[in-house]
Protein backbone atom coordinates (compact mmCIF):
# COMPACT_ATOMS: atom_id res chain seq x y z
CA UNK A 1 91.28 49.06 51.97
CA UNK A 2 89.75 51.12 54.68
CA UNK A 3 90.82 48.61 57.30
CA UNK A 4 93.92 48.48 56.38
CA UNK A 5 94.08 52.25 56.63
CA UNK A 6 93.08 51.92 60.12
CA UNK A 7 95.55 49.74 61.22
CA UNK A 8 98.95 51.99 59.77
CA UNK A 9 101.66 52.75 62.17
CA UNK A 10 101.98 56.24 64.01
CA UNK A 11 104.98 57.09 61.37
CA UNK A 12 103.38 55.91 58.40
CA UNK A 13 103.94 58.52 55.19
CA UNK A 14 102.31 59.27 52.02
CA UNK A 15 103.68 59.93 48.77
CA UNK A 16 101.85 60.29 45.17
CA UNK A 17 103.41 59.65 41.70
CA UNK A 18 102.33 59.76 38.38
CA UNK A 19 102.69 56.71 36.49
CA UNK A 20 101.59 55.65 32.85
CA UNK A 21 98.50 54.09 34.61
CA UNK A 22 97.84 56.84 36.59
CA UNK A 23 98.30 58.44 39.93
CA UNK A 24 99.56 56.21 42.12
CA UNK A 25 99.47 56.73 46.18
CA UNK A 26 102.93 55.22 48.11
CA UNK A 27 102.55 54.33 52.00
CA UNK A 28 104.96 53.52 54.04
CA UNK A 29 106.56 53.30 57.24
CA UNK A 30 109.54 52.47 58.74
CA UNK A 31 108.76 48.33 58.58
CA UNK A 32 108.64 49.19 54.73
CA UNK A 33 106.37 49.24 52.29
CA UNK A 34 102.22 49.12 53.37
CA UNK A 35 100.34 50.14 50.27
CA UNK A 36 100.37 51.39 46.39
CA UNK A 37 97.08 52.67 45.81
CA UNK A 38 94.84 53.36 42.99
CA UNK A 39 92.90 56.82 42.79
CA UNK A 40 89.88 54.80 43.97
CA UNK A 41 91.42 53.42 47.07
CA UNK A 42 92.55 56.64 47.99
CA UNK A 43 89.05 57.32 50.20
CA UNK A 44 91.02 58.79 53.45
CA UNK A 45 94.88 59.19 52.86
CA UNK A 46 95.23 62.85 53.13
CA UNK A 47 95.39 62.81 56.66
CA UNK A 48 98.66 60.52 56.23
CA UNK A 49 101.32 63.32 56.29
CA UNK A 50 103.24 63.44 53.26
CA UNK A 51 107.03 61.82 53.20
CA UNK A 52 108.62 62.09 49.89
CA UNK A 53 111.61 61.88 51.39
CA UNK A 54 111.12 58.85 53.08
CA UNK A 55 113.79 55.73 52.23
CA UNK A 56 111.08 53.39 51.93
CA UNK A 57 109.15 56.15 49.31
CA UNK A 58 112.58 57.25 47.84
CA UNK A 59 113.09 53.54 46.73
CA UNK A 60 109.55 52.47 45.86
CA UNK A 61 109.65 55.57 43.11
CA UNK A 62 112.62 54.81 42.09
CA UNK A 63 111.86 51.31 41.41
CA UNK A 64 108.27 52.01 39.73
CA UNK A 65 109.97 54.63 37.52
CA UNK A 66 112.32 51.95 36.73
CA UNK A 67 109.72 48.71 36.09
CA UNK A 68 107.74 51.40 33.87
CA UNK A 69 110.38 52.04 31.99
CA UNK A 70 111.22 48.99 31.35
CA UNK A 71 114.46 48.55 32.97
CA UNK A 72 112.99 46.48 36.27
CA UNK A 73 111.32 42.88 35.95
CA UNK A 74 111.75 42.46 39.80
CA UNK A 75 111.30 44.93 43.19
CA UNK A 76 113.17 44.96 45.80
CA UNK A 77 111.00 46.48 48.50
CA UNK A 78 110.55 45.78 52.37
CA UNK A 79 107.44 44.83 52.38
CA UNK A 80 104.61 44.75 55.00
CA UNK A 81 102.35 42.00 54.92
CA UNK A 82 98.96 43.47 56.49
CA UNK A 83 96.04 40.81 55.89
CA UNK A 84 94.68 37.55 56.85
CA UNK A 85 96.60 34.42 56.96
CA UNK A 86 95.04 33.35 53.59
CA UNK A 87 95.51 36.66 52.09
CA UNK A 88 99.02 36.59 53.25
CA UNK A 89 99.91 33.56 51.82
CA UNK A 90 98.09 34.39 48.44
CA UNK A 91 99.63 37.65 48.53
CA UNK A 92 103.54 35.71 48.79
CA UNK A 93 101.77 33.61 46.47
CA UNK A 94 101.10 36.52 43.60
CA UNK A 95 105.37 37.56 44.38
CA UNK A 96 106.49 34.42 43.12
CA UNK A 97 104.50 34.74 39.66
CA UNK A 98 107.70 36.02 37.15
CA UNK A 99 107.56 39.60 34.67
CA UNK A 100 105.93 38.66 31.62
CA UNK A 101 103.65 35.91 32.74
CA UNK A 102 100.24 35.30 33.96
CA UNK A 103 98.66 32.20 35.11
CA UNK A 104 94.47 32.02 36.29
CA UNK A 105 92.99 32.16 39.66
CA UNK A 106 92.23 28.28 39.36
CA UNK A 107 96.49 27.42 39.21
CA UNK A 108 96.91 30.36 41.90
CA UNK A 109 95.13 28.53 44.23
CA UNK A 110 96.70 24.58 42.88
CA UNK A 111 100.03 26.23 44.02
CA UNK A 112 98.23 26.94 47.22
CA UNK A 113 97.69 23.77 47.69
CA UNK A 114 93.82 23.66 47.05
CA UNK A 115 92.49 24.56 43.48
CA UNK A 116 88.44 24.52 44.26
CA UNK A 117 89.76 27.81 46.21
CA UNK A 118 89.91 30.00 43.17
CA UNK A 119 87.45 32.41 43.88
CA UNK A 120 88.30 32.80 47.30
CA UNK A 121 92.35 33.46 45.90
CA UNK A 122 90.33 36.13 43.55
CA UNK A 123 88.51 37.59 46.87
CA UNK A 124 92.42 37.81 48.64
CA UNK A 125 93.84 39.43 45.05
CA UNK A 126 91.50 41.62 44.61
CA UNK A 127 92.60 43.33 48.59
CA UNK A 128 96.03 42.95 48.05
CA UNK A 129 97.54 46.93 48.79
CA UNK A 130 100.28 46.51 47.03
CA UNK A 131 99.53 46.87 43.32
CA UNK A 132 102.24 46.04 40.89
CA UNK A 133 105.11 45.41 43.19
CA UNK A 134 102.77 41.95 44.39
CA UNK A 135 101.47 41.73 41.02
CA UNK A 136 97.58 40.59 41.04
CA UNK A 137 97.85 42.04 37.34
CA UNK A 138 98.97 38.74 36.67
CA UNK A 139 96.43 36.59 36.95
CA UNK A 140 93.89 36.14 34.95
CA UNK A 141 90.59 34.29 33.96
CA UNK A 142 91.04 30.52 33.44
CA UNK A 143 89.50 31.19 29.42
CA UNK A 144 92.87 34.18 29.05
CA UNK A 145 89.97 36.49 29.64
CA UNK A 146 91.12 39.70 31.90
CA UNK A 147 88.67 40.13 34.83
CA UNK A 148 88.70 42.69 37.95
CA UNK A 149 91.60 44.68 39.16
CA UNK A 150 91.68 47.08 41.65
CA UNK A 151 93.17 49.70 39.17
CA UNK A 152 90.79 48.81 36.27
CA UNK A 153 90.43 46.21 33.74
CA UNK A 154 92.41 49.10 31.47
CA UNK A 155 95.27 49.25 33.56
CA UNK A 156 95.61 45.72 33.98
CA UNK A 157 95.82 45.48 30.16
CA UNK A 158 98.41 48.22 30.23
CA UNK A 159 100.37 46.71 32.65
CA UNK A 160 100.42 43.33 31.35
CA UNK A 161 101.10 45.17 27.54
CA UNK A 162 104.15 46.80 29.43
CA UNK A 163 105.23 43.47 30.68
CA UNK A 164 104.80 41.62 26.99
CA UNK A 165 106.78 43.94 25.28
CA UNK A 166 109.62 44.11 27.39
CA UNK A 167 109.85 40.36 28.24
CA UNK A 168 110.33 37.10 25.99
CA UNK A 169 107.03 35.33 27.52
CA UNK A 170 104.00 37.12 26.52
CA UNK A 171 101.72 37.06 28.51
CA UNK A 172 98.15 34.76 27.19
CA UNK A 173 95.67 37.40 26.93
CA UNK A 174 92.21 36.64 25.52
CA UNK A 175 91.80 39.74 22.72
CA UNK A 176 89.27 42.29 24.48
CA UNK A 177 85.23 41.42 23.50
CA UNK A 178 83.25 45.12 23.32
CA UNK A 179 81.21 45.01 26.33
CA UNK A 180 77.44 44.87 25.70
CA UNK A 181 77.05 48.55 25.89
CA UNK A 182 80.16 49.28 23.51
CA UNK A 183 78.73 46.60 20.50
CA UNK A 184 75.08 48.94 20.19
């Protein structure tokens, strides 16, 4: 993320808002949307001056207040697409997957035209900025098994929970295994 940070515009703001996953950092600019950010991405965003009146941050809150309640399956949010050609395209690739589903990293990269490049999709996912509205939440582990997530496993979970319960098509979720440490 800290390249990404580097290469903001000039007029790029900074919002925070408290979510039912947890604090959640907003940047954006005038070209639209650059980043939602988990409290561990947040290494260096304080000296982004803070716009909560920004139209960009005005209508990303409003639309996260709205998907977490439940009332918003899809965003619509000028977004900025800041990555690599392949992480671009993954990125677009993660917008098209619909509320309530999941599919694996393997059929991520089949749509991509090339589904040997699953752990390489995983590798573009897992630097996608913007969490939730380009939803890397939904993709999952070949087996149904939930695997890393920017946010936390957790919050993955949560998020897809959110999505199952307000949509017809829940999501295939392998039931959580204790880690080693939990079954002592």
């Amino acid at each position: 993320m800290l390249a990404m940070l580097k290469s903001l515009p000039s007029d790029c703001v900074r919002s925070e808002i408290d979510s039912p996953v947890g604090r959640l950092s907003i940047l954006a600019s005038k070209k639209g949307l650059h980043a939602i950010l988990w409290p561990i991405d947040r290494s260096d965003i304080t000296k982004i001056p803070l716009g909560d009146d920004h139209p960009v941050v005005e209508k990303t809150v409003s639309q996260l207040r709205e998907y977490f309640a439940g009332k918003r399956t899809r965003f619509e949010l000028p977004l900025v697409w800041d990555g690599t050609p392949f992480q671009v395209r993954a990125w677009k690739e993660l917008a098209r997957i619909p509320y309530g589903e999941t599919i694996s990293y393997q059929e991520q990269a089949r749509r991509m035209g090339d589904q040997k490049k699953a752990r390489a999709v995983g590798t573009a996912n897992s630097r996608n900025p913007i969490s939730i509205v380009v939803p890397c939440h939904r993709v999952i582990a070949k087996d149904g098994a939930l695997s890393g997530f920017g946010g936390g496993v957790a919050q993955k979970r949560s998020l897809l929970d959110l999505e199952r319960e307000k949509s017809e098509a829940p999501p295939r979720i392998r039931p959580r295994r204790p880690a080693a440490r939990d079954r002592r």
